[in-house]
C-alpha atoms as a PDB file:
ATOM      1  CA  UNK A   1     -19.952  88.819 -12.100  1.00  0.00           C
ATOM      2  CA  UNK A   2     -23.297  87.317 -10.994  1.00  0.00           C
ATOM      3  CA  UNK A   3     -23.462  85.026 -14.126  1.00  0.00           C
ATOM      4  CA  UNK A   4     -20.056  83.912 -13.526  1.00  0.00           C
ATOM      5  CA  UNK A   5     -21.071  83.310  -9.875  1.00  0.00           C
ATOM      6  CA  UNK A   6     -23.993  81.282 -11.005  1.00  0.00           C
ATOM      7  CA  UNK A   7     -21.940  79.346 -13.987  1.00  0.00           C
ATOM      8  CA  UNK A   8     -19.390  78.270 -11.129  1.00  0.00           C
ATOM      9  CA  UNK A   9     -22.718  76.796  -9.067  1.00  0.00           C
ATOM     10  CA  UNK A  10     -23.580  75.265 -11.750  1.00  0.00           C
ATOM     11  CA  UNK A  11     -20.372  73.524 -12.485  1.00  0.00           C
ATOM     12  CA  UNK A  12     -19.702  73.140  -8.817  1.00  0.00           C
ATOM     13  CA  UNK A  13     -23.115  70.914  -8.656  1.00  0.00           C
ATOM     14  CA  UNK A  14     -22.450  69.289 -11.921  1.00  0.00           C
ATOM     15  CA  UNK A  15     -19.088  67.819 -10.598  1.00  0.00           C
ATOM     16  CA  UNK A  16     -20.474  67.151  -7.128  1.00  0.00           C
ATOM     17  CA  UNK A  17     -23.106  65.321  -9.113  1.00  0.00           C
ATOM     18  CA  UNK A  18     -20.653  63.389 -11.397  1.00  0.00           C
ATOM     19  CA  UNK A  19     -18.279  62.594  -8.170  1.00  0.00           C
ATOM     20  CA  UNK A  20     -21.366  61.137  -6.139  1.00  0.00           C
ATOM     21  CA  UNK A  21     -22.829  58.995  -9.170  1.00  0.00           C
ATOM     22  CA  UNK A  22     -18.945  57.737  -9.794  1.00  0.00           C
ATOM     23  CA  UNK A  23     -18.797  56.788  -5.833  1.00  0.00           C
ATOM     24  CA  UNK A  24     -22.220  55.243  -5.567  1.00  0.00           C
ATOM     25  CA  UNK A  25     -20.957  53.313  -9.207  1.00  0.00           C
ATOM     26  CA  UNK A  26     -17.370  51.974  -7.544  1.00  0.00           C
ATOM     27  CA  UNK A  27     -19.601  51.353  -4.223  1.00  0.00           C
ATOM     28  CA  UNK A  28     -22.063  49.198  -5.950  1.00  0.00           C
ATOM     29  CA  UNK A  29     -19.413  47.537  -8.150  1.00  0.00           C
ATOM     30  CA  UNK A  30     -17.432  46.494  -4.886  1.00  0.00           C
ATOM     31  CA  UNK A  31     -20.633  45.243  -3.303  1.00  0.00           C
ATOM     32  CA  UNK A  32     -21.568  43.336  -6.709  1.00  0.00           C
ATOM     33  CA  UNK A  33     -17.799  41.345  -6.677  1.00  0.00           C
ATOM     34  CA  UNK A  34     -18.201  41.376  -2.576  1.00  0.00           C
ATOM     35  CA  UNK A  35     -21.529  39.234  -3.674  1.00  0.00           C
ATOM     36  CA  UNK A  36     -19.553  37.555  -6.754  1.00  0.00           C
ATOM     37  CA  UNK A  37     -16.918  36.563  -4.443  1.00  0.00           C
ATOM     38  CA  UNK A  38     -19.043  34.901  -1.722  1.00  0.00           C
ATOM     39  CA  UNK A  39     -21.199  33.076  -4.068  1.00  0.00           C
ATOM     40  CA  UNK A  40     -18.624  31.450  -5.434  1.00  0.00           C
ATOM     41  CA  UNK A  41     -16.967  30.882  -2.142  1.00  0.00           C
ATOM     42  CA  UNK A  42     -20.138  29.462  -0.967  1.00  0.00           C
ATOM     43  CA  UNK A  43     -20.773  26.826  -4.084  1.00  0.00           C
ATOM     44  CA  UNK A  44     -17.100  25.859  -4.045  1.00  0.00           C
ATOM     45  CA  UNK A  45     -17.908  24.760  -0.130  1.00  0.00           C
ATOM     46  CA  UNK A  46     -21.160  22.759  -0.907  1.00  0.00           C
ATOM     47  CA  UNK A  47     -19.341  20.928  -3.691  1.00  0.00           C
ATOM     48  CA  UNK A  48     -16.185  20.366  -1.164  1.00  0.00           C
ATOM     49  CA  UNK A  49     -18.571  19.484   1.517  1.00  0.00           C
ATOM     50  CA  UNK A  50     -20.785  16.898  -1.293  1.00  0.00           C
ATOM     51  CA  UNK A  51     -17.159  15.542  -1.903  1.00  0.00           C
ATOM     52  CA  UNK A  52     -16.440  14.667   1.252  1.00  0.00           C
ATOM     53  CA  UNK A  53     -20.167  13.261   1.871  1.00  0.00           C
ATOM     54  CA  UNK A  54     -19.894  11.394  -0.587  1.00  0.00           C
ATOM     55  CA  UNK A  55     -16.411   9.798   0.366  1.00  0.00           C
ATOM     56  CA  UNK A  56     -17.469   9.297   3.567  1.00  0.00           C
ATOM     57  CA  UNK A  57     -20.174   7.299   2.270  1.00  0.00           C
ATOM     58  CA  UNK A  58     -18.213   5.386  -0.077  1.00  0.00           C
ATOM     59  CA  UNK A  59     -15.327   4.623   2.621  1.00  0.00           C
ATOM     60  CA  UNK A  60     -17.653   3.404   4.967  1.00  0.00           C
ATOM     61  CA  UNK A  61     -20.192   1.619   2.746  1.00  0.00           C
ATOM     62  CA  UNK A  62     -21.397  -1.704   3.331  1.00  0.00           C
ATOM     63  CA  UNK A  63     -23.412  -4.320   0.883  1.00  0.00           C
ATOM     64  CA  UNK A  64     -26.759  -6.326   1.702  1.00  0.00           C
ATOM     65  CA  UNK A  65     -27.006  -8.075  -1.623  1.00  0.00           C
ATOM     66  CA  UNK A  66     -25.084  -8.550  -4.648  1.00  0.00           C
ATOM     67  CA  UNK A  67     -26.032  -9.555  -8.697  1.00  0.00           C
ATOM     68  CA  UNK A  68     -24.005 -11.934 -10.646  1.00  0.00           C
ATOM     69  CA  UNK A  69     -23.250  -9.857 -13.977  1.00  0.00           C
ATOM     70  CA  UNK A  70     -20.941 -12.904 -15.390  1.00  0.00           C
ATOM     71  CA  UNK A  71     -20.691 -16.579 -14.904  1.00  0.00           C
ATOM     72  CA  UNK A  72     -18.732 -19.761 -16.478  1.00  0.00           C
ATOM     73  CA  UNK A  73     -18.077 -23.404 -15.712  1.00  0.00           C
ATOM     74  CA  UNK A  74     -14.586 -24.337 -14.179  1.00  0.00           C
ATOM     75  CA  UNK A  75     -12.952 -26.430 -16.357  1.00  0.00           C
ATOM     76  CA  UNK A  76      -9.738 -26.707 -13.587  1.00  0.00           C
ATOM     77  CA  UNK A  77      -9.399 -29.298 -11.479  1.00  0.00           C
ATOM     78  CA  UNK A  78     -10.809 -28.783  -7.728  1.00  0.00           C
ATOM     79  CA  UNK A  79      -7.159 -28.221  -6.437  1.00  0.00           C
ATOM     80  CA  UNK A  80      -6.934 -25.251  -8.343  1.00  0.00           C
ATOM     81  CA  UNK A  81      -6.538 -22.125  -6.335  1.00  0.00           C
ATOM     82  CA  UNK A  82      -7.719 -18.498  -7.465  1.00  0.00           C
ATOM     83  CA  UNK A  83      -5.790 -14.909  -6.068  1.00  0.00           C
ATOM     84  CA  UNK A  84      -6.474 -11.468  -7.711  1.00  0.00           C
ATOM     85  CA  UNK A  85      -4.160  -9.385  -9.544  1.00  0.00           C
ATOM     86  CA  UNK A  86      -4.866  -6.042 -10.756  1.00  0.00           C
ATOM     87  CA  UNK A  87      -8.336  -6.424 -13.012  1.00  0.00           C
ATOM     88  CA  UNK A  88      -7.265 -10.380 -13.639  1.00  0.00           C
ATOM     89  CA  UNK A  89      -7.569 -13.641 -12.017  1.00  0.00           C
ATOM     90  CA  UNK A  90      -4.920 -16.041 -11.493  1.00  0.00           C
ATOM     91  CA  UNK A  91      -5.607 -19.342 -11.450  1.00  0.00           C
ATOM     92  CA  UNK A  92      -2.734 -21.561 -10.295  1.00  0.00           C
ATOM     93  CA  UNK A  93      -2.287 -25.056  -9.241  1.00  0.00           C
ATOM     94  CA  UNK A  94       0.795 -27.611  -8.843  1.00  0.00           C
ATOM     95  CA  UNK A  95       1.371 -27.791 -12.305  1.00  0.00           C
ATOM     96  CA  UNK A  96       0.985 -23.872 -13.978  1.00  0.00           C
ATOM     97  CA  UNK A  97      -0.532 -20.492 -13.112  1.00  0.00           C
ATOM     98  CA  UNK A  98      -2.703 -18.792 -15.570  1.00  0.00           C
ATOM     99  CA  UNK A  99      -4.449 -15.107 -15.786  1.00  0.00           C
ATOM    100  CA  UNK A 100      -7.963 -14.473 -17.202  1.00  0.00           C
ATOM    101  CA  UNK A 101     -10.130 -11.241 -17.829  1.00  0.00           C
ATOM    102  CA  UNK A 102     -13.267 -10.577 -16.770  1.00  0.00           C
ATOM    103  CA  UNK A 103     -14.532 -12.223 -19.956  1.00  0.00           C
ATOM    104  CA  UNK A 104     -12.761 -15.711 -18.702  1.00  0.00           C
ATOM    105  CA  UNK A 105     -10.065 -14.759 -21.981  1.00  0.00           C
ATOM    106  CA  UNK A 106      -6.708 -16.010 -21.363  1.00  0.00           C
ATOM    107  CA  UNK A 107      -3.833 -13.212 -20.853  1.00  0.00           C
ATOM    108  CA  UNK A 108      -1.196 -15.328 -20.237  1.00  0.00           C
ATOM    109  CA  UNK A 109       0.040 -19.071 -18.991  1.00  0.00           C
ATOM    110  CA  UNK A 110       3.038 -20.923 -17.363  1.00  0.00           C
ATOM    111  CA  UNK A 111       3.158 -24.592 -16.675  1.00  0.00           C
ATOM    112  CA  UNK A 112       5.781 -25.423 -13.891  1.00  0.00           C
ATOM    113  CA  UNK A 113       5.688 -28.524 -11.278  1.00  0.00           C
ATOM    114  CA  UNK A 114       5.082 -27.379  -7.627  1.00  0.00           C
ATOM    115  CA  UNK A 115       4.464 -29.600  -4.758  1.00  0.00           C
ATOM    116  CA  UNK A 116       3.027 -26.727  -2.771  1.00  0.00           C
ATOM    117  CA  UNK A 117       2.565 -23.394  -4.574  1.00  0.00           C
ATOM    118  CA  UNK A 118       2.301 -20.261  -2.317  1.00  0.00           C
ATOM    119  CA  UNK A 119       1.628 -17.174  -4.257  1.00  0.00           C
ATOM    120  CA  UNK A 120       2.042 -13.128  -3.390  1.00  0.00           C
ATOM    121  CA  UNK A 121       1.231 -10.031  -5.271  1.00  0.00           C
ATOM    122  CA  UNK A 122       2.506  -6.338  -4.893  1.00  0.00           C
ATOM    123  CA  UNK A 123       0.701  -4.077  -7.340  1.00  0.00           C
ATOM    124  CA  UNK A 124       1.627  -5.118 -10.818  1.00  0.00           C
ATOM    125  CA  UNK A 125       4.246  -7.854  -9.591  1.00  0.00           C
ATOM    126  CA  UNK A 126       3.690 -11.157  -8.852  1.00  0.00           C
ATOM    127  CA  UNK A 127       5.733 -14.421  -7.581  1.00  0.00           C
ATOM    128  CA  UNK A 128       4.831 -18.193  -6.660  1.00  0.00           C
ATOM    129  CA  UNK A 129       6.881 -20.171  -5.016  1.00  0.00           C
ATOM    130  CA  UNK A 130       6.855 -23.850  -4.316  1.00  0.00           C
ATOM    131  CA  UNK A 131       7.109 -23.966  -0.442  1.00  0.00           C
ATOM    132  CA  UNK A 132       9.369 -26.252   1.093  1.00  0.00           C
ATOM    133  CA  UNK A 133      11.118 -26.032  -2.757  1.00  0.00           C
ATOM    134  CA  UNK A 134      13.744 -24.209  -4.316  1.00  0.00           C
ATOM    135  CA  UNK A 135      11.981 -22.437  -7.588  1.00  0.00           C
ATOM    136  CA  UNK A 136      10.198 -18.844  -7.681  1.00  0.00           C
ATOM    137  CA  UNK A 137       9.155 -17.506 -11.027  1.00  0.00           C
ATOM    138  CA  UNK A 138       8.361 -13.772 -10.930  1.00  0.00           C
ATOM    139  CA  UNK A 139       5.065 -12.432 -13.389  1.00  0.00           C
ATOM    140  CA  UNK A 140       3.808  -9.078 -14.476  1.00  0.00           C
ATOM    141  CA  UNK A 141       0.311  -8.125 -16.109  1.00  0.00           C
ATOM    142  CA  UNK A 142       2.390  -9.476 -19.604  1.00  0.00           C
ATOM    143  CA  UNK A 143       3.680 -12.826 -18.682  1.00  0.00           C
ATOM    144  CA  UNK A 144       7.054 -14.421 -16.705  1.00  0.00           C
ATOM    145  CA  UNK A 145       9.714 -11.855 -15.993  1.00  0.00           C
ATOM    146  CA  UNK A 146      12.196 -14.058 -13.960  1.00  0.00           C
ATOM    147  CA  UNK A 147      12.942 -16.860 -12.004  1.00  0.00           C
ATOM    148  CA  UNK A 148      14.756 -17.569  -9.193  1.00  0.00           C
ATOM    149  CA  UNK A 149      16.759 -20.783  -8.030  1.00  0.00           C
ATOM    150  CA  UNK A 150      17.872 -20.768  -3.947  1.00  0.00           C
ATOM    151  CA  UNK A 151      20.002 -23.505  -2.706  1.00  0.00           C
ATOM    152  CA  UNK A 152      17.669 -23.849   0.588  1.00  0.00           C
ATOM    153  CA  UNK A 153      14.203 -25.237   1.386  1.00  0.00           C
ATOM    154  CA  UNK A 154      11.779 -21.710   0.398  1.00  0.00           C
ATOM    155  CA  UNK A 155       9.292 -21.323   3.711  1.00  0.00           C
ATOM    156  CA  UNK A 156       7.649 -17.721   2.559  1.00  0.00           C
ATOM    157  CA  UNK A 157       8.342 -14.987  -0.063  1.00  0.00           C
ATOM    158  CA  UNK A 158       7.159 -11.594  -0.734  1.00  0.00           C
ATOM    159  CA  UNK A 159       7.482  -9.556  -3.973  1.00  0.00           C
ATOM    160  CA  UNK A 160       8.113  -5.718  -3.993  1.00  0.00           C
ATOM    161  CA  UNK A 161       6.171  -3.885  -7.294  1.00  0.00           C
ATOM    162  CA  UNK A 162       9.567  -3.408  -9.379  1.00  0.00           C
ATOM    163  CA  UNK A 163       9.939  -7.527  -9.072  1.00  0.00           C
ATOM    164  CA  UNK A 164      12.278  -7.827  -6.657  1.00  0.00           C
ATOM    165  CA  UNK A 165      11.816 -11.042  -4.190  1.00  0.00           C
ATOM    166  CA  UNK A 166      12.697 -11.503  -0.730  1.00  0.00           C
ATOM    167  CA  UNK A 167      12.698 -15.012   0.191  1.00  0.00           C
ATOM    168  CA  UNK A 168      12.886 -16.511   3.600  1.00  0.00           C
ATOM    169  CA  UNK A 169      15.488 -19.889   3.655  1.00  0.00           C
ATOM    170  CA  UNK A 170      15.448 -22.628   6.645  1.00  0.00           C
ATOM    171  CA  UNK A 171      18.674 -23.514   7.082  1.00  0.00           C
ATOM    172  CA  UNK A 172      19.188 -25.902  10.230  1.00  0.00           C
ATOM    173  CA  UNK A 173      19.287 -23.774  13.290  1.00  0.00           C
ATOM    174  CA  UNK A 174      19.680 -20.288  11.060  1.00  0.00           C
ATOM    175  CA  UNK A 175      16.997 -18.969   9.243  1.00  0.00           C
ATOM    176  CA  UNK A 176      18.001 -16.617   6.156  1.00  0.00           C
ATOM    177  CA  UNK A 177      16.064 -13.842   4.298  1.00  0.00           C
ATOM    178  CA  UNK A 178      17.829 -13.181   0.497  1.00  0.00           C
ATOM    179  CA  UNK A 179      16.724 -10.362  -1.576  1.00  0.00           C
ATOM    180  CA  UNK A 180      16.968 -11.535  -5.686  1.00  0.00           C
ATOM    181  CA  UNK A 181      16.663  -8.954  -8.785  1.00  0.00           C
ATOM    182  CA  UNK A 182      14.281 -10.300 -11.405  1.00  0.00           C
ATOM    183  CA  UNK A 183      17.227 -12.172 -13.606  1.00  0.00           C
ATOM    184  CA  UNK A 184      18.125 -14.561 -10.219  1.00  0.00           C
ATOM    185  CA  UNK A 185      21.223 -12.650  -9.103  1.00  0.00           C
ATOM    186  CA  UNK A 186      21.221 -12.053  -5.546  1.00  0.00           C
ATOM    187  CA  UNK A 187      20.975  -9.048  -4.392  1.00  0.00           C
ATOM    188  CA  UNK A 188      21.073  -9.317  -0.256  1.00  0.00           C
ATOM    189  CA  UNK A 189      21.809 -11.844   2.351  1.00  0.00           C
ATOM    190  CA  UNK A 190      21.143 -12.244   5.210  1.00  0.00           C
ATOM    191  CA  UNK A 191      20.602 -14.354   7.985  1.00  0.00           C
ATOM    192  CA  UNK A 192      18.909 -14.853  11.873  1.00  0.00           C
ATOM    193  CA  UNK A 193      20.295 -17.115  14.665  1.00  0.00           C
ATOM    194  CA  UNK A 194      16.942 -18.745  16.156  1.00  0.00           C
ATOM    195  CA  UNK A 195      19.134 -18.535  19.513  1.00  0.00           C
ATOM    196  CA  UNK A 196      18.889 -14.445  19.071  1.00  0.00           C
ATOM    197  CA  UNK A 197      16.655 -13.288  17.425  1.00  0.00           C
ATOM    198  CA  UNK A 198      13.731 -16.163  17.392  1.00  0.00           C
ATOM    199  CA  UNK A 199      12.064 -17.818  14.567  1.00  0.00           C
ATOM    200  CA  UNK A 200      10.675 -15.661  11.886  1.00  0.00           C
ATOM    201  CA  UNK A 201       6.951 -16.102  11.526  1.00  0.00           C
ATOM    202  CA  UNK A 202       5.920 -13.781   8.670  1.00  0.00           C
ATOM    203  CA  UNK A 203       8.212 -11.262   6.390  1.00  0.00           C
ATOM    204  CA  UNK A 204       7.022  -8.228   4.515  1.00  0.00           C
ATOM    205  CA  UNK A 205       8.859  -6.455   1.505  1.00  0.00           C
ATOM    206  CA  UNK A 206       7.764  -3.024   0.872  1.00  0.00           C
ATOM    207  CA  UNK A 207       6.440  -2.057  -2.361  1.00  0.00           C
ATOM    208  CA  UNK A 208       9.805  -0.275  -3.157  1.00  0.00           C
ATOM    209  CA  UNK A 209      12.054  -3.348  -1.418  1.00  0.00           C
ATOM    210  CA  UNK A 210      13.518  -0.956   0.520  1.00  0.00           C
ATOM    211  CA  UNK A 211      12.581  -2.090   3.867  1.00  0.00           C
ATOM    212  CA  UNK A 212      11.764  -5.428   5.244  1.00  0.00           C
ATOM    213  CA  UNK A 213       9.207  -6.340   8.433  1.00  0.00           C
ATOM    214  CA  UNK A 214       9.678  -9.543   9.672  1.00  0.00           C
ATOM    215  CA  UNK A 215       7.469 -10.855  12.616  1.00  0.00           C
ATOM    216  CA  UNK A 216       9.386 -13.236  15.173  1.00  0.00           C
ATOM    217  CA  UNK A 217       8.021 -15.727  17.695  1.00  0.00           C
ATOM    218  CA  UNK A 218      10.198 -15.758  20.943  1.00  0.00           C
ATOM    219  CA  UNK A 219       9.880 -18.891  23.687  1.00  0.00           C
ATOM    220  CA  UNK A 220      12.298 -17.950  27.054  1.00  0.00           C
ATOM    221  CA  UNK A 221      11.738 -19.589  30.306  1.00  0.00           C
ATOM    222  CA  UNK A 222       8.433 -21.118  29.031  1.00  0.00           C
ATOM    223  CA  UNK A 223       6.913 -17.956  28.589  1.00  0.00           C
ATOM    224  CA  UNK A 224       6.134 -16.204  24.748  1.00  0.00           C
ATOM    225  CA  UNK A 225       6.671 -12.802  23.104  1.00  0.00           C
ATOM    226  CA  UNK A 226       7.091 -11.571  19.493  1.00  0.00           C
ATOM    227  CA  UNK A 227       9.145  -8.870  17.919  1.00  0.00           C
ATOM    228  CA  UNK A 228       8.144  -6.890  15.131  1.00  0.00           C
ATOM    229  CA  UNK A 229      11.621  -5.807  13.107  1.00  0.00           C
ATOM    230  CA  UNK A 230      12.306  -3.356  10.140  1.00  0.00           C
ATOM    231  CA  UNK A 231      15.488  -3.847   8.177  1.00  0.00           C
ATOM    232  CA  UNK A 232      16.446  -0.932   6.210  1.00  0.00           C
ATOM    233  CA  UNK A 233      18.524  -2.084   2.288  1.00  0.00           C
ATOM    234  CA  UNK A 234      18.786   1.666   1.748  1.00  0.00           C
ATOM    235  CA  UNK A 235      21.501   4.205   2.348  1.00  0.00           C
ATOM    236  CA  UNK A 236      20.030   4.576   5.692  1.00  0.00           C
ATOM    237  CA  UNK A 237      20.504   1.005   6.768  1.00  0.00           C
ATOM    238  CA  UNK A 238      24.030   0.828   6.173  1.00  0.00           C
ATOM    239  CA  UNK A 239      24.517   3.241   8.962  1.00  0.00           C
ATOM    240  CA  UNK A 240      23.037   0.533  12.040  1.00  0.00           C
ATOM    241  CA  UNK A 241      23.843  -3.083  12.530  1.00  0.00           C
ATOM    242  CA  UNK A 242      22.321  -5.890  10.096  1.00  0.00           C
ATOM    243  CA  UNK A 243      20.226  -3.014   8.622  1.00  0.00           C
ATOM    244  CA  UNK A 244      17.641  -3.138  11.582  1.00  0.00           C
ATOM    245  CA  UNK A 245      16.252   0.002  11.954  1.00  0.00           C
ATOM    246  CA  UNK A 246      13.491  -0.186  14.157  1.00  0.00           C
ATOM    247  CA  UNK A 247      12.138  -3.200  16.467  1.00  0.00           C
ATOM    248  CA  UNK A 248       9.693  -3.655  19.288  1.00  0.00           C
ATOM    249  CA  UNK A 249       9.072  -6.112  21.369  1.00  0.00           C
ATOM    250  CA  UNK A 250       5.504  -7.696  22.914  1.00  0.00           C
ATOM    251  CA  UNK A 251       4.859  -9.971  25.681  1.00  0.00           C
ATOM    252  CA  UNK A 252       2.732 -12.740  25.727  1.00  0.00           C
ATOM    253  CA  UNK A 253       1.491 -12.163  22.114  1.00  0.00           C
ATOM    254  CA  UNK A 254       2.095 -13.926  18.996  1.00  0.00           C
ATOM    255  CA  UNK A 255       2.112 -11.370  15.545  1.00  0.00           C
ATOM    256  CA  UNK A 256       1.716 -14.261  12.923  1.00  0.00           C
ATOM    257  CA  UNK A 257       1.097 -11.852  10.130  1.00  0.00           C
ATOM    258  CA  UNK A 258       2.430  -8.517   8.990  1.00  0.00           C
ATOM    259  CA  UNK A 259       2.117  -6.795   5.369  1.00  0.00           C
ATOM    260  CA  UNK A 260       3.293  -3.838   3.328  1.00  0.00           C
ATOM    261  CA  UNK A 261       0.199  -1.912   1.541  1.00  0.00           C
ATOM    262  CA  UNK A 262       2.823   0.460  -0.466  1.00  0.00           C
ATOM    263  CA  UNK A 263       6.199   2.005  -0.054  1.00  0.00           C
ATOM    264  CA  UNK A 264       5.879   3.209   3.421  1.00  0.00           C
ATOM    265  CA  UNK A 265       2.760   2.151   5.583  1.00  0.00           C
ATOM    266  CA  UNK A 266       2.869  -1.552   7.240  1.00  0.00           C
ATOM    267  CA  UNK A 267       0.476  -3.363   9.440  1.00  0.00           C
ATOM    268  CA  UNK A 268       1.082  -6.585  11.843  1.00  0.00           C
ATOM    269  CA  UNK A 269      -1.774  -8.618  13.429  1.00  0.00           C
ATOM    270  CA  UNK A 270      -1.829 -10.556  16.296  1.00  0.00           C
ATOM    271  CA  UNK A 271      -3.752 -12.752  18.384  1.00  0.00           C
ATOM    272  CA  UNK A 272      -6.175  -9.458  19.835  1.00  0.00           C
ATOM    273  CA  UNK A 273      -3.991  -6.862  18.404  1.00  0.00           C
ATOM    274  CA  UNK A 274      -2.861  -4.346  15.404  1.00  0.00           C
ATOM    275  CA  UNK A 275       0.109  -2.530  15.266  1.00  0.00           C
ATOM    276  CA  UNK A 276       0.313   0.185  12.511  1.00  0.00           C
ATOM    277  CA  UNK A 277       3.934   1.679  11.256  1.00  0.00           C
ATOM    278  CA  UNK A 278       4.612   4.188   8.861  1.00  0.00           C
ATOM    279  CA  UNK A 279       7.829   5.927   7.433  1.00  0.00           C
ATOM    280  CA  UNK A 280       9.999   6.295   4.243  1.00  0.00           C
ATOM    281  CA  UNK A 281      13.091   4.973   6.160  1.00  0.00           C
ATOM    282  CA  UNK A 282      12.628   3.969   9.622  1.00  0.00           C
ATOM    283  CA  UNK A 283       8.520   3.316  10.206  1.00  0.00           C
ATOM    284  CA  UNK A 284       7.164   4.641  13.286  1.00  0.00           C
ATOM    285  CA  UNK A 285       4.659   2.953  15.543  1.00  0.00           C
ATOM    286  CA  UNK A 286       1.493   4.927  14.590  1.00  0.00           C
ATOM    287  CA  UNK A 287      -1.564   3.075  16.583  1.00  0.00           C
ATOM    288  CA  UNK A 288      -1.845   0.271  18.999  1.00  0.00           C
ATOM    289  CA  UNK A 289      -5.241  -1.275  18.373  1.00  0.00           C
ATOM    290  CA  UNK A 290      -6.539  -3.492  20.811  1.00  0.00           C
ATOM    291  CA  UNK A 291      -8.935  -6.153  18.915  1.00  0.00           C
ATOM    292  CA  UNK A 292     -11.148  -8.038  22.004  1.00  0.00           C
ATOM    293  CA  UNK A 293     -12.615 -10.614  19.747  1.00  0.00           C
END
């Protein structure tokens, strides 16, 4: 009976044993991924927080001097006029636009007769227009997609990225905004009583020619005032009157400029002052910035 005793110690010790090495072994390995865990935690941060350093730094960047990597000799006449476009420059005058590479090789040309040429690029679309005209040809990065014939004097376009044009007629008294496809057919007309609304200074398409900002300059009673306006072509804008969606109107201030940067953030700048809008159908004022110089 006493050896049994013992051999039961024994065994009793043994498994104590075995239980405290197997708790001290899941302890440590918990610690150990614990420590795994954290480290990686920790290195996943710093890179996050590098990231953003270094974003920062390249967001708010600035240059001191600058190296010329490439030159050559203009062979244009000086009336030639230059505009970027995607990793190209276009070259265009009153009598054809062209697009070069970096290496000054010709992508593609277009001779045309313009009196005045105005030009305007959306992402991989762009138009020129000869003001005061009647022609707009529409490019991509390959070459001419379209052209479009109006039947009134042209006074500004703007080009969406798919190729569509919106176009902004004088006609007498009655200015007139028309939104073309690529091929010339018209897609949307439009038009605004000077009486009403006021004459259009500037017009925006948005990069998916959904929308339209248009900038007017309003005299009454000898005093001035603009309104910023956002025509909706989409579903949405069938539901209000003309398509206007959204307007806003500012005393004392001229807005002589406005432009989409994509499908649904636009910007207008006045004489002292920004006004920021964003939305997918009907853009909300986001900031009011007040510019003293």
């Amino acid at each position: 009976m006493k050896d049994w005793n013992s051999s039961m110690n024994i065994q009793l010790v043994k498994k104590n044993n075995v239980d405290q090495d197997m708790l001290s072994y899941e302890k440590n390995l918990r610690q150990h991924k614990l420590k795994t865990a954290g480290m990686v935690v920790a290195v996943i941060a710093i890179i996050g927080l590098c990231l953003y350093g270094i974003k920062i730094s390249l967001d708010h960047r600035s240059y001191t001097t600058c190296e010329v990597v490439r030159s050559f000799d203009r062979s244009d006449t000086i009336t030639t006029k230059y505009t970027e476009f995607l990793s190209y420059v276009i070259k265009y005058s009153k009598d054809g636009i062209s697009c070069v590479d970096s290496e000054n090789n010709l992508v593609w040309s277009q001779t045309y007769n313009m009196q005045d040429p105005v030009i305007n690029v959306c992402q991989d679309s762009l138009a020129i227009a000869d003001r005061n005209g009647t022609d707009v040809i529409i490019f991509n990065q390959t070459g001419m997609q379209g052209q479009v014939q109006t039947l009134l004097p042209i006074r500004q376009i703007s080009v969406s990225q798919q190729g569509v044009l919106a176009v902004l007629l004088e006609d007498g008294d009655t200015s007139r905004v028309n939104l073309y496809a690529k091929d010339g057919s018209q897609i949307v007309e439009s038009k605004f009583e000077l009486s009403e609304t006021g004459y259009p200074l500037r017009i925006a398409l948005s990069a998916d020619a959904t929308k339209l900002a248009v900038s007017f300059l309003q005299v009454q009673n000898g005093s001035i005032s603009s309104c910023v306006a956002f025509y909706n072509f989409d579903s949405v804008g069938e539901n209000y009157e003309d398509h206007l969606v959204a307007s806003k109107i500012l005393q004392g201030t001229v807005m002589p400029d406005v432009q989409y940067t994509d499908s649904t953030h636009c910007f207008f700048a006045g004489a002292g002052e920004l006004l920021f809008f964003e939305g997918t159908q009907i853009p909300e004022e986001t900031a009011d910035v007040t510019i003293e110089q």
